[in-house]
PDB file of N, CA and C in Angstrom:
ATOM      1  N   UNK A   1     -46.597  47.030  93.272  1.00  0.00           N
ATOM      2  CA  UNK A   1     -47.350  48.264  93.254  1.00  0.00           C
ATOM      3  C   UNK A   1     -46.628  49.272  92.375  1.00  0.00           C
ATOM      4  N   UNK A   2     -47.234  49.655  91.722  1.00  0.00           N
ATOM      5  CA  UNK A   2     -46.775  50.793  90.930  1.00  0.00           C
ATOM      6  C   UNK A   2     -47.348  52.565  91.712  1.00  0.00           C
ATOM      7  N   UNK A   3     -46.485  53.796  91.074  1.00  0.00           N
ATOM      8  CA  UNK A   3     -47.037  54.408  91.155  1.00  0.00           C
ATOM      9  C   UNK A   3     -46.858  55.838  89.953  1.00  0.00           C
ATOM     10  N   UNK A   4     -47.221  56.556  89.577  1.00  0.00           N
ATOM     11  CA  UNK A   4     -47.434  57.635  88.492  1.00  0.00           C
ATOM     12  C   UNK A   4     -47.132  58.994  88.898  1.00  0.00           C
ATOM     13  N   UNK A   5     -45.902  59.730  88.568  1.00  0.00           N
ATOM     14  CA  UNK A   5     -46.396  61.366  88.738  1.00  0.00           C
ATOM     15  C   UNK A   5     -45.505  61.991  86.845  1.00  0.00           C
ATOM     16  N   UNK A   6     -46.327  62.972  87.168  1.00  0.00           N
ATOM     17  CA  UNK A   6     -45.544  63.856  85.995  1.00  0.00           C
ATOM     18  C   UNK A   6     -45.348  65.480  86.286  1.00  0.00           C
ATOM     19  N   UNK A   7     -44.389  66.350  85.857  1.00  0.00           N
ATOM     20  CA  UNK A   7     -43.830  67.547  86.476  1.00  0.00           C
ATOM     21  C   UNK A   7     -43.578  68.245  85.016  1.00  0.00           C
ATOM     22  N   UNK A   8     -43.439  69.801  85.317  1.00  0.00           N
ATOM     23  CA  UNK A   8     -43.145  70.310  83.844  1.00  0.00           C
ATOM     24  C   UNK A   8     -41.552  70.951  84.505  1.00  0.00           C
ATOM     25  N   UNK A   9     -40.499  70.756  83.806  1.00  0.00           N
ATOM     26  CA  UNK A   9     -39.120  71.645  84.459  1.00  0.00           C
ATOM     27  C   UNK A   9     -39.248  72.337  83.263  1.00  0.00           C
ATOM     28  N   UNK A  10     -38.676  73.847  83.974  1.00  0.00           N
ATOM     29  CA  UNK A  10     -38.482  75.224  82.999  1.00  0.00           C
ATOM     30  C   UNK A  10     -36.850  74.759  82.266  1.00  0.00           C
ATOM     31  N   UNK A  11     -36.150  73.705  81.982  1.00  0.00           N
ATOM     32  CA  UNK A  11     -35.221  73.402  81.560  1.00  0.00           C
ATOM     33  C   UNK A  11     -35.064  72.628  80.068  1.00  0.00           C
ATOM     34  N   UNK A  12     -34.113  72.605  79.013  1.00  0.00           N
ATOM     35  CA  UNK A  12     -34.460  72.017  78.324  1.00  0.00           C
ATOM     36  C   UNK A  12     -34.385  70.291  78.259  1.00  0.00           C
ATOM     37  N   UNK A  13     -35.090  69.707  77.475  1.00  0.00           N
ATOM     38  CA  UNK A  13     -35.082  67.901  77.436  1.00  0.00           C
ATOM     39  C   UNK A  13     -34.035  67.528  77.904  1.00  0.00           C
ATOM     40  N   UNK A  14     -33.053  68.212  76.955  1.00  0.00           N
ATOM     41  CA  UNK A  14     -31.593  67.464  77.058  1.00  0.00           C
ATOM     42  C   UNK A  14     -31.128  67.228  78.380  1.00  0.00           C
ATOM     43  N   UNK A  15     -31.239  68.554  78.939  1.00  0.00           N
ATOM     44  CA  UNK A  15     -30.641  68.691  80.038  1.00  0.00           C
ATOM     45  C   UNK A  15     -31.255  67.955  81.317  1.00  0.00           C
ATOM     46  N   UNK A  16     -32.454  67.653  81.212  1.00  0.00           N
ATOM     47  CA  UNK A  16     -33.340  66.884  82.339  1.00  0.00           C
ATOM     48  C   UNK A  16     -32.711  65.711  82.075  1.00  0.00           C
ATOM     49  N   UNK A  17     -33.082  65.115  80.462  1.00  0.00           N
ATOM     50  CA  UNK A  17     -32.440  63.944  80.586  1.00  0.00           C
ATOM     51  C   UNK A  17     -31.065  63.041  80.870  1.00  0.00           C
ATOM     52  N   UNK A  18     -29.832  64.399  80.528  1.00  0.00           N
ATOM     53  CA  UNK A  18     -28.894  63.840  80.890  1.00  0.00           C
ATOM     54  C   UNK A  18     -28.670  63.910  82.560  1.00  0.00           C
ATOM     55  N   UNK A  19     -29.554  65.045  83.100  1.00  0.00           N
ATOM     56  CA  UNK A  19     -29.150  64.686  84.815  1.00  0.00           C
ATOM     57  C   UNK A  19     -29.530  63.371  85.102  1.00  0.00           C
ATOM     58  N   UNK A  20     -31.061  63.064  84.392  1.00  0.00           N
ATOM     59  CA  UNK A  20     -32.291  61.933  84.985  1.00  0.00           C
ATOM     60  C   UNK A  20     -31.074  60.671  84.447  1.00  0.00           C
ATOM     61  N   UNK A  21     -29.885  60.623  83.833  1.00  0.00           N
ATOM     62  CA  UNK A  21     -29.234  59.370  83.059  1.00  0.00           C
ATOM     63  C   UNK A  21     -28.050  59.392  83.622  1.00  0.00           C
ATOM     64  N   UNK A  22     -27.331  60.163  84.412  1.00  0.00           N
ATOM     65  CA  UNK A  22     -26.017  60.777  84.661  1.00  0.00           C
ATOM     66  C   UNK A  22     -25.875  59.563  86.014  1.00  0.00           C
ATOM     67  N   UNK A  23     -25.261  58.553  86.147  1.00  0.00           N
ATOM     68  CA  UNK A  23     -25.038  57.701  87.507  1.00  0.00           C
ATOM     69  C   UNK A  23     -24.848  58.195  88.685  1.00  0.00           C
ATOM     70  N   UNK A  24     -23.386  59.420  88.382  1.00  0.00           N
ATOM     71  CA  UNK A  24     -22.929  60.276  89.205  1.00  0.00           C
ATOM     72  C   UNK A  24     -23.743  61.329  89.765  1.00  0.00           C
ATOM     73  N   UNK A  25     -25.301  61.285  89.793  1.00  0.00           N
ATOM     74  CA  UNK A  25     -25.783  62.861  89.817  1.00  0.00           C
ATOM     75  C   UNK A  25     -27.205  61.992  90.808  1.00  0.00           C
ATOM     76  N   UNK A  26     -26.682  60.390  90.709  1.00  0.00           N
ATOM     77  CA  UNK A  26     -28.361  59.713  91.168  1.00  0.00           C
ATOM     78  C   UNK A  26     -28.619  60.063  92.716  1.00  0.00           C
ATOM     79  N   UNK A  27     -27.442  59.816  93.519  1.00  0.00           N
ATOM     80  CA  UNK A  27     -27.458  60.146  94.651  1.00  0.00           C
ATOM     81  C   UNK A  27     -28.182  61.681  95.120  1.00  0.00           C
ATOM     82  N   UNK A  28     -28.322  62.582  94.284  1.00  0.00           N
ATOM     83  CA  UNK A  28     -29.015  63.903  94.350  1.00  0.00           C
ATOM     84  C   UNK A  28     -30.727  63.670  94.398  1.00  0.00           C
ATOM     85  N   UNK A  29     -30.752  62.749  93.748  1.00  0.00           N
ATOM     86  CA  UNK A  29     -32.289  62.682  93.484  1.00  0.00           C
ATOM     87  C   UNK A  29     -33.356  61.510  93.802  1.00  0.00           C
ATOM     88  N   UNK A  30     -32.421  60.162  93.791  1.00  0.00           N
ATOM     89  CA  UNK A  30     -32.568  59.293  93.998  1.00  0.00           C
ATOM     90  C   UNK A  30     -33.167  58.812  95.593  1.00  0.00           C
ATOM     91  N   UNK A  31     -34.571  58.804  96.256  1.00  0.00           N
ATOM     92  CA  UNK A  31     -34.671  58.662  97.497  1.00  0.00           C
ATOM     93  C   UNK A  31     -33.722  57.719  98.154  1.00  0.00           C
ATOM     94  N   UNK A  32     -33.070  58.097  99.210  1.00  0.00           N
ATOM     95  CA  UNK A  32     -32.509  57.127 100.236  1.00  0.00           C
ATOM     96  C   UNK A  32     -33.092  55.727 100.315  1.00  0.00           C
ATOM     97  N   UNK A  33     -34.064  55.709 100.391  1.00  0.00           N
ATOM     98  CA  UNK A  33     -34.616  53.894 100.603  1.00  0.00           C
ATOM     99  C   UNK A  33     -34.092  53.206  99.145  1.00  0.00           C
ATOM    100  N   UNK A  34     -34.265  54.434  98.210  1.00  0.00           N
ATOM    101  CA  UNK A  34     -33.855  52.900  96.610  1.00  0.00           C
ATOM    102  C   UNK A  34     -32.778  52.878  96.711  1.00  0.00           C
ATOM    103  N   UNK A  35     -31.975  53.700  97.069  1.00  0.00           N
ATOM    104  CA  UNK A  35     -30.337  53.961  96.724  1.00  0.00           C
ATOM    105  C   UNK A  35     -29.918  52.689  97.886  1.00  0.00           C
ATOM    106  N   UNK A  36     -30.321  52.902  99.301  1.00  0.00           N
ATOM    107  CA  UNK A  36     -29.557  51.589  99.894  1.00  0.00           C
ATOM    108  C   UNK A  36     -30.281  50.497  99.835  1.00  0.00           C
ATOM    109  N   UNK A  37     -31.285  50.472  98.717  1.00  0.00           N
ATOM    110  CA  UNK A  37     -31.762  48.899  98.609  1.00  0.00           C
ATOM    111  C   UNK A  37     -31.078  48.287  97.644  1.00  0.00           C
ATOM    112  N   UNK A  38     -30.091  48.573  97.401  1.00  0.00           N
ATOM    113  CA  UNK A  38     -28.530  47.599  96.687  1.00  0.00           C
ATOM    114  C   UNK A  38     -28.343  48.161  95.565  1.00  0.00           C
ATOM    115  N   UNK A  39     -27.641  47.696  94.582  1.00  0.00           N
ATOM    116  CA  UNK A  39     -27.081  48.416  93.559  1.00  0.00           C
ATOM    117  C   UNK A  39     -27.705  48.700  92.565  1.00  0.00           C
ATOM    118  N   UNK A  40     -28.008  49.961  92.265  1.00  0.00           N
ATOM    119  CA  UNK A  40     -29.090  50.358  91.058  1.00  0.00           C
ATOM    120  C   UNK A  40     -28.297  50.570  89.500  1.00  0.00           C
ATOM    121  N   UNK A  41     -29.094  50.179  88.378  1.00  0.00           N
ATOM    122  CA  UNK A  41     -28.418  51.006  87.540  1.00  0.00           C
ATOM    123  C   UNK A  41     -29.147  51.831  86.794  1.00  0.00           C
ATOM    124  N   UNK A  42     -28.961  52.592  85.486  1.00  0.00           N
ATOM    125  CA  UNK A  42     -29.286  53.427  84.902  1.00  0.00           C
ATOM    126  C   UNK A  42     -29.674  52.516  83.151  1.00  0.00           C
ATOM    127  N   UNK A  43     -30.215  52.027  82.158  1.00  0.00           N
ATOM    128  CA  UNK A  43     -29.978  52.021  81.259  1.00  0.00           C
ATOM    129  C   UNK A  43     -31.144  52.873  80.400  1.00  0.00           C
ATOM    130  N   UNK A  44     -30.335  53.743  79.102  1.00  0.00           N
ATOM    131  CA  UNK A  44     -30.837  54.471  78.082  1.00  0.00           C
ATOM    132  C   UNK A  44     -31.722  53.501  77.509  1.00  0.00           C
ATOM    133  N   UNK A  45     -33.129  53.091  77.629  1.00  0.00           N
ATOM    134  CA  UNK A  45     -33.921  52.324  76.775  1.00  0.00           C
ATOM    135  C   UNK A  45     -34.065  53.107  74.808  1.00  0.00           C
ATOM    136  N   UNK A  46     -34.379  54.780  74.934  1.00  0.00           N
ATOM    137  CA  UNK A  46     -33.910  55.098  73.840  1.00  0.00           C
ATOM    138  C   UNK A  46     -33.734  56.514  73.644  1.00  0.00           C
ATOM    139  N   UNK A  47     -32.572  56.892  73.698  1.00  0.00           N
ATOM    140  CA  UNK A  47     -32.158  58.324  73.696  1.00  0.00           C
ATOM    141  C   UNK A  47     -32.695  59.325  72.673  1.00  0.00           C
ATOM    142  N   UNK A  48     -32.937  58.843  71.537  1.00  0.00           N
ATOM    143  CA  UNK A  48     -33.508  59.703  70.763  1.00  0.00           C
ATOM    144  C   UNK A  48     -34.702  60.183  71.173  1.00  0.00           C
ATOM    145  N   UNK A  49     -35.903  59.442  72.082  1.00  0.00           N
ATOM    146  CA  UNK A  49     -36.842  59.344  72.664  1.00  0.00           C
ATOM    147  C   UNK A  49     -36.805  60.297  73.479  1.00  0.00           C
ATOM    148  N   UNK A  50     -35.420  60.214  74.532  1.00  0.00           N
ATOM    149  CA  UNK A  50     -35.239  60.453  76.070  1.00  0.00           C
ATOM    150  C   UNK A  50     -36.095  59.543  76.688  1.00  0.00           C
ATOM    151  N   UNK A  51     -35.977  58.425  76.643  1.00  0.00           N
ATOM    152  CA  UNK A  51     -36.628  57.185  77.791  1.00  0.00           C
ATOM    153  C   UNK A  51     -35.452  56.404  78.353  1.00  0.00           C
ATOM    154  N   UNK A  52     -35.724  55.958  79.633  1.00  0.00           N
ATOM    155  CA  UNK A  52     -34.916  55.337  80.649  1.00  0.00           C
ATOM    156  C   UNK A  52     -35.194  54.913  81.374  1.00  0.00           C
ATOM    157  N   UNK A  53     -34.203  54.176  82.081  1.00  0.00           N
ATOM    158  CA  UNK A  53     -35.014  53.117  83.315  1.00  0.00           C
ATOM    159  C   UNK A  53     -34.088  53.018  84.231  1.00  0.00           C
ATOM    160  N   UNK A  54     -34.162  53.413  85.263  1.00  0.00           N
ATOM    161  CA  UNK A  54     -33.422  52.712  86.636  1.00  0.00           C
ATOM    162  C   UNK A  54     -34.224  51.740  87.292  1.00  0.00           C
ATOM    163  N   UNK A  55     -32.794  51.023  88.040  1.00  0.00           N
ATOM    164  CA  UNK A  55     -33.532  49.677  88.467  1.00  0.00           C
ATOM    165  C   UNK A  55     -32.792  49.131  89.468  1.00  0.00           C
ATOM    166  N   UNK A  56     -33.149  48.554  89.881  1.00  0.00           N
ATOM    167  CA  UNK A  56     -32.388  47.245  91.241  1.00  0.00           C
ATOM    168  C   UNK A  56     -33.419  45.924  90.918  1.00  0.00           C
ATOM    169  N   UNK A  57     -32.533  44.862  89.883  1.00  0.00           N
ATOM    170  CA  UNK A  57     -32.821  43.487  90.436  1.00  0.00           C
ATOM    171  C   UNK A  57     -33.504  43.312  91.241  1.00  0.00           C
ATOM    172  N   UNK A  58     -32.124  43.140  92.691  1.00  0.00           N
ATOM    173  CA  UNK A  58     -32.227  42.766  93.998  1.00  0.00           C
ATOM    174  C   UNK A  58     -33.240  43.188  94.495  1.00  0.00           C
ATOM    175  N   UNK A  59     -33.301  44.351  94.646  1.00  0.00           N
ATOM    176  CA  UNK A  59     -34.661  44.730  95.197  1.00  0.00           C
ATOM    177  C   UNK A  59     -36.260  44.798  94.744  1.00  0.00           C
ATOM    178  N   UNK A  60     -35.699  44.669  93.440  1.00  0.00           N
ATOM    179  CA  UNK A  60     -37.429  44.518  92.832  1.00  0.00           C
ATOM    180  C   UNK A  60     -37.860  45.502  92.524  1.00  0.00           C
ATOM    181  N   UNK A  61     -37.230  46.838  92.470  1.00  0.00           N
ATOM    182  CA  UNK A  61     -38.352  48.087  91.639  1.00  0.00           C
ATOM    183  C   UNK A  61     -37.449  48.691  90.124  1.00  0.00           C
ATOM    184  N   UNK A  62     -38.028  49.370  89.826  1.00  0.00           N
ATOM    185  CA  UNK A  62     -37.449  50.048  88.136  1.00  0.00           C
ATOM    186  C   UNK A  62     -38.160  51.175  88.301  1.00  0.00           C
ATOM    187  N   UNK A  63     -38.143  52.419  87.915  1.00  0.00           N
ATOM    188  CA  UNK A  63     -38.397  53.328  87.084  1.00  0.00           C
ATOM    189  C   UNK A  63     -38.291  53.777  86.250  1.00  0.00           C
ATOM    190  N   UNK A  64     -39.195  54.224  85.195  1.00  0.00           N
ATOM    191  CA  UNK A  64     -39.396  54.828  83.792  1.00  0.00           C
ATOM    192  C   UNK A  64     -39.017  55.855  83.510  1.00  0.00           C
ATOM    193  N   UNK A  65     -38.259  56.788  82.989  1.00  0.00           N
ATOM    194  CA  UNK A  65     -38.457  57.882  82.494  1.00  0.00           C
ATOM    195  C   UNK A  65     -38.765  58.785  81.769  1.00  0.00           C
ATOM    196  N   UNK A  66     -39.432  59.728  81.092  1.00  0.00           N
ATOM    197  CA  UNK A  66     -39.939  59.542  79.796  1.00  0.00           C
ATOM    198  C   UNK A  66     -39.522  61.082  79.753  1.00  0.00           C
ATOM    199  N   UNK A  67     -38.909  61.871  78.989  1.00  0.00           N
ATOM    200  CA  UNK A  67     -38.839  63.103  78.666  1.00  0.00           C
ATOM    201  C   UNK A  67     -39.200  63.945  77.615  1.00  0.00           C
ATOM    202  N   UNK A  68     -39.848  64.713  77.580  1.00  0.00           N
ATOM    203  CA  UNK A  68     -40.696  65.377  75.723  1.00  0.00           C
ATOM    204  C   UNK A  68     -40.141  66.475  76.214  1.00  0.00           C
ATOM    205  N   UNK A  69     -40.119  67.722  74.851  1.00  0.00           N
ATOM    206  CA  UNK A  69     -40.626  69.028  75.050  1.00  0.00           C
ATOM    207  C   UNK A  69     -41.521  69.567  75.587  1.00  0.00           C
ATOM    208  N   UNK A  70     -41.365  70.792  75.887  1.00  0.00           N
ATOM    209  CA  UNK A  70     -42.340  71.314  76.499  1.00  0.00           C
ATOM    210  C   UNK A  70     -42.678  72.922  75.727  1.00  0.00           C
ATOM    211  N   UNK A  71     -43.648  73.719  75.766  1.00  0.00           N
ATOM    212  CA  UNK A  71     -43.393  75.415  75.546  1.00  0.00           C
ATOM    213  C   UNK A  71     -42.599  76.052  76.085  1.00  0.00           C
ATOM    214  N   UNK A  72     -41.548  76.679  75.383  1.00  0.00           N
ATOM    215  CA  UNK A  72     -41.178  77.461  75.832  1.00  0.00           C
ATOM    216  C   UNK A  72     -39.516  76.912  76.584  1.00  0.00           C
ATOM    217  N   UNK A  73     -39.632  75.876  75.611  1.00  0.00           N
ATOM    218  CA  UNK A  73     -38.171  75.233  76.172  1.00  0.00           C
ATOM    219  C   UNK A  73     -38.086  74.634  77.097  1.00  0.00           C
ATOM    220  N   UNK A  74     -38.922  74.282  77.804  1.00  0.00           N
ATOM    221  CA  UNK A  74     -38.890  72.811  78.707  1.00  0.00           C
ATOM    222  C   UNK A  74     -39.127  71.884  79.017  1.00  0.00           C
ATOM    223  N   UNK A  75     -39.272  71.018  79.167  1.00  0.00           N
ATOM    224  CA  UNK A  75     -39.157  69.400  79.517  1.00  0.00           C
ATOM    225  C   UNK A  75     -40.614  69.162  80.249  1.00  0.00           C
ATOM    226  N   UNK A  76     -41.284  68.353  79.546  1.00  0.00           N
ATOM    227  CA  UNK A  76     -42.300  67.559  80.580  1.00  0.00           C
ATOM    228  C   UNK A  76     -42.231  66.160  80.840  1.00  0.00           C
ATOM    229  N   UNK A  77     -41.911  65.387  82.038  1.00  0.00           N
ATOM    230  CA  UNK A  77     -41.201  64.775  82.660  1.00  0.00           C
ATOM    231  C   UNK A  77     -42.194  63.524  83.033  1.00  0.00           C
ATOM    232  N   UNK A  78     -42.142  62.536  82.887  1.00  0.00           N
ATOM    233  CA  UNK A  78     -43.293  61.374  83.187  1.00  0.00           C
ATOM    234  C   UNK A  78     -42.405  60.326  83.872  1.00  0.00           C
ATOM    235  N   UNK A  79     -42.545  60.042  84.791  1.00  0.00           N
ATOM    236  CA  UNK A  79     -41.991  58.869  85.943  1.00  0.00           C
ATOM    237  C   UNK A  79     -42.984  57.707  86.283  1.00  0.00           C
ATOM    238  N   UNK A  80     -43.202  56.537  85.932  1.00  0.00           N
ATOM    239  CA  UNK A  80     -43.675  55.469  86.244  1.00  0.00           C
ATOM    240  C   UNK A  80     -42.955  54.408  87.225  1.00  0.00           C
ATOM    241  N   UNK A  81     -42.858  54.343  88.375  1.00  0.00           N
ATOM    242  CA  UNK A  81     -42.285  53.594  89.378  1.00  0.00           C
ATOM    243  C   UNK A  81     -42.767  52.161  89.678  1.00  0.00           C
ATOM    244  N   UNK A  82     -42.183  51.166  89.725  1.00  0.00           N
ATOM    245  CA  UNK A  82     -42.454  50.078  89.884  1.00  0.00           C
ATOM    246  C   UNK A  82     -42.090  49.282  91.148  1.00  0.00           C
ATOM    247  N   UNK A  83     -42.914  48.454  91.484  1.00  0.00           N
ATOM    248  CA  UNK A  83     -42.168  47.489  92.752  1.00  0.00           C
ATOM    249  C   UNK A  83     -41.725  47.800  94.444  1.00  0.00           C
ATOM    250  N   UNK A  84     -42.443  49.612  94.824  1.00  0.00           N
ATOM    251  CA  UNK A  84     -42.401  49.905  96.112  1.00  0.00           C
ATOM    252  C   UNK A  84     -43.632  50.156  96.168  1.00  0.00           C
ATOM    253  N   UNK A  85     -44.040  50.014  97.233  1.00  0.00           N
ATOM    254  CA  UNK A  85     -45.779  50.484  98.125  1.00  0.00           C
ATOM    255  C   UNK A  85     -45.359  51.796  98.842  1.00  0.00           C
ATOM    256  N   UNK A  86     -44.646  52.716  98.361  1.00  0.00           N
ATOM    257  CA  UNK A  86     -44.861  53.745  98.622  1.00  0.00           C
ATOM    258  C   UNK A  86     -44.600  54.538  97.632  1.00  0.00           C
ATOM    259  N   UNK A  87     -45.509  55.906  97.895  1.00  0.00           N
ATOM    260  CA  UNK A  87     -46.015  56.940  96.661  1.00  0.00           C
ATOM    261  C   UNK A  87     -44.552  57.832  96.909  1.00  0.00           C
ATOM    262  N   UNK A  88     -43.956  57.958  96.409  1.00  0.00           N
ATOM    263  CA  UNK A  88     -42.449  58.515  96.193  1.00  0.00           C
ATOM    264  C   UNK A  88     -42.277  58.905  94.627  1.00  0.00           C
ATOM    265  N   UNK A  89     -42.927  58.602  93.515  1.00  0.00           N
ATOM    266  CA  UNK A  89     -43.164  59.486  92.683  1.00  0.00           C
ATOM    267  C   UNK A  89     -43.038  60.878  92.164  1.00  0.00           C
ATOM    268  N   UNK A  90     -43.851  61.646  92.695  1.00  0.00           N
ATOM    269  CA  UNK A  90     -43.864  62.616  93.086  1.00  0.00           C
ATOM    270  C   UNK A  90     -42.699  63.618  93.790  1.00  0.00           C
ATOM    271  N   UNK A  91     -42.270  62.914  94.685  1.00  0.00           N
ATOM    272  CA  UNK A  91     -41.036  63.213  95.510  1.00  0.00           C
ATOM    273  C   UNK A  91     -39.585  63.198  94.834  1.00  0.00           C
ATOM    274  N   UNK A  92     -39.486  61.947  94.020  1.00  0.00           N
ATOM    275  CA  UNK A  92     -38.231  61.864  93.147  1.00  0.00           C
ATOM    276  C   UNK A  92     -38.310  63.056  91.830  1.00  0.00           C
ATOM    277  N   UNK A  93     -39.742  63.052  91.380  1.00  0.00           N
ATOM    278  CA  UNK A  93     -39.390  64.041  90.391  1.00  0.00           C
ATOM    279  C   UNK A  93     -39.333  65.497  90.487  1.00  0.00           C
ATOM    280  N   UNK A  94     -39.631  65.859  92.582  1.00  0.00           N
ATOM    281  CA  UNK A  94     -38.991  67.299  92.730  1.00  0.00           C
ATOM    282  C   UNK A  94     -38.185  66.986  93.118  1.00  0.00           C
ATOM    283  N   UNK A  95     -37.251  66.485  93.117  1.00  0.00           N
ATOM    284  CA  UNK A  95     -36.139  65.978  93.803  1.00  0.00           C
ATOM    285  C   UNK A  95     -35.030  66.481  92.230  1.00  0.00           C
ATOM    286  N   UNK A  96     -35.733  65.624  91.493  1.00  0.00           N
ATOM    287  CA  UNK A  96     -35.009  65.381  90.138  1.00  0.00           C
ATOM    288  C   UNK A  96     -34.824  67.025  89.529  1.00  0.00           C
ATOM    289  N   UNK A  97     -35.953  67.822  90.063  1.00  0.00           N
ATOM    290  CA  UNK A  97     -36.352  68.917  89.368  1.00  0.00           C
ATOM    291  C   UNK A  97     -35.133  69.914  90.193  1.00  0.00           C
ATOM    292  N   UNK A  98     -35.281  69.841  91.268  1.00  0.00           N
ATOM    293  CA  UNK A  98     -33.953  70.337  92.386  1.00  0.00           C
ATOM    294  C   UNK A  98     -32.637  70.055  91.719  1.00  0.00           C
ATOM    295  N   UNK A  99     -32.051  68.495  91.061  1.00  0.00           N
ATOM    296  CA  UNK A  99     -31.001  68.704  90.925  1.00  0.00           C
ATOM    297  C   UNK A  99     -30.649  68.973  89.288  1.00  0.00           C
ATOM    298  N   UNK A 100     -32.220  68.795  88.346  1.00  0.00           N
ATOM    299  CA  UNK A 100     -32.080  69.972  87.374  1.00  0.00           C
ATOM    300  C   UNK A 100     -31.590  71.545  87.517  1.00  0.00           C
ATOM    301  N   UNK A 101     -32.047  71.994  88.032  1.00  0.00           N
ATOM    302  CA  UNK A 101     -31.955  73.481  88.441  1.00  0.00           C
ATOM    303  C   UNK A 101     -30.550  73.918  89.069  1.00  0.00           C
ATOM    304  N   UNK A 102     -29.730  73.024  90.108  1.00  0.00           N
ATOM    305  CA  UNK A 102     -28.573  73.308  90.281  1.00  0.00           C
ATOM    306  C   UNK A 102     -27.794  73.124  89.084  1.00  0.00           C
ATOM    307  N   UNK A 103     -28.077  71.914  88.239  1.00  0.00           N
ATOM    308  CA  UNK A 103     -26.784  72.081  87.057  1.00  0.00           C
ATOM    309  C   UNK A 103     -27.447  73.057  86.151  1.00  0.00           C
ATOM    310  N   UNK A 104     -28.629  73.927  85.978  1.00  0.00           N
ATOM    311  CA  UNK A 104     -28.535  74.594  84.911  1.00  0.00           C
ATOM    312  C   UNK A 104     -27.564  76.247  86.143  1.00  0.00           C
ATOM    313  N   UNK A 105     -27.713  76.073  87.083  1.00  0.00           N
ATOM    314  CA  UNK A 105     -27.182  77.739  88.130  1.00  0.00           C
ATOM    315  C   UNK A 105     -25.956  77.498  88.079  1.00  0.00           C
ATOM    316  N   UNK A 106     -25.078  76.169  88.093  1.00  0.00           N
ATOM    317  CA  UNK A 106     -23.772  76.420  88.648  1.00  0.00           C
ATOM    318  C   UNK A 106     -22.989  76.585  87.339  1.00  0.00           C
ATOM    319  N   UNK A 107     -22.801  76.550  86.116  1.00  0.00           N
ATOM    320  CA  UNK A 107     -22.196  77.392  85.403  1.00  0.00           C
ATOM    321  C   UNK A 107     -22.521  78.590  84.643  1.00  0.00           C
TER     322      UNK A 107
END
């Protein structure tokens, strides 16, 4: 089962994308059920792009990431989820958008 959401962050590309790519930052955003369904990773499919994919083998799902510009300097954000029957979509990319927003406040 797949599922689809997309979000606009007031942040720039870069910065979405390096949180959405950052290993150390997945646990922020990453729902609890993928994170302990075994070891996930991160790979840059193509940075110039801002596209990416997390994934677990073991468990059977991947997600897409897709990052563009937006007006006005921010990021519009496209998540394609693969391989869970639940709509969590949506959820990861305010999630994602949450731990955008702390790294643009804390310095």
């Amino acid at each position: 089962m797949s599922n689809h959401a997309e979000r606009g962050m007031s942040a720039p590309p870069e910065v979405v994308f390096n949180t959405a790519t950052d290993p150390d930052r997945s646990s922020a955003w990453l729902p609890e059920e993928l994170r302990r369904s075994g070891t996930h990773r991160v790979e840059v499919v193509d940075a110039e792009d801002m596209r990416a994919r997390w994934s677990s083998e073991a468990a059977g799902w991947s997600a897409d990431i897709d990052v563009e510009p937006a007006d006005a300097g921010g990021a519009r954000v496209r998540l394609d989820l693969n391989g869970t029957d639940h709509g969590m979509a949506d959820e990861i990319l305010a999630s994602l958008a949450r731990e955008v927003s702390d790294n643009l406040n804390a310095g």
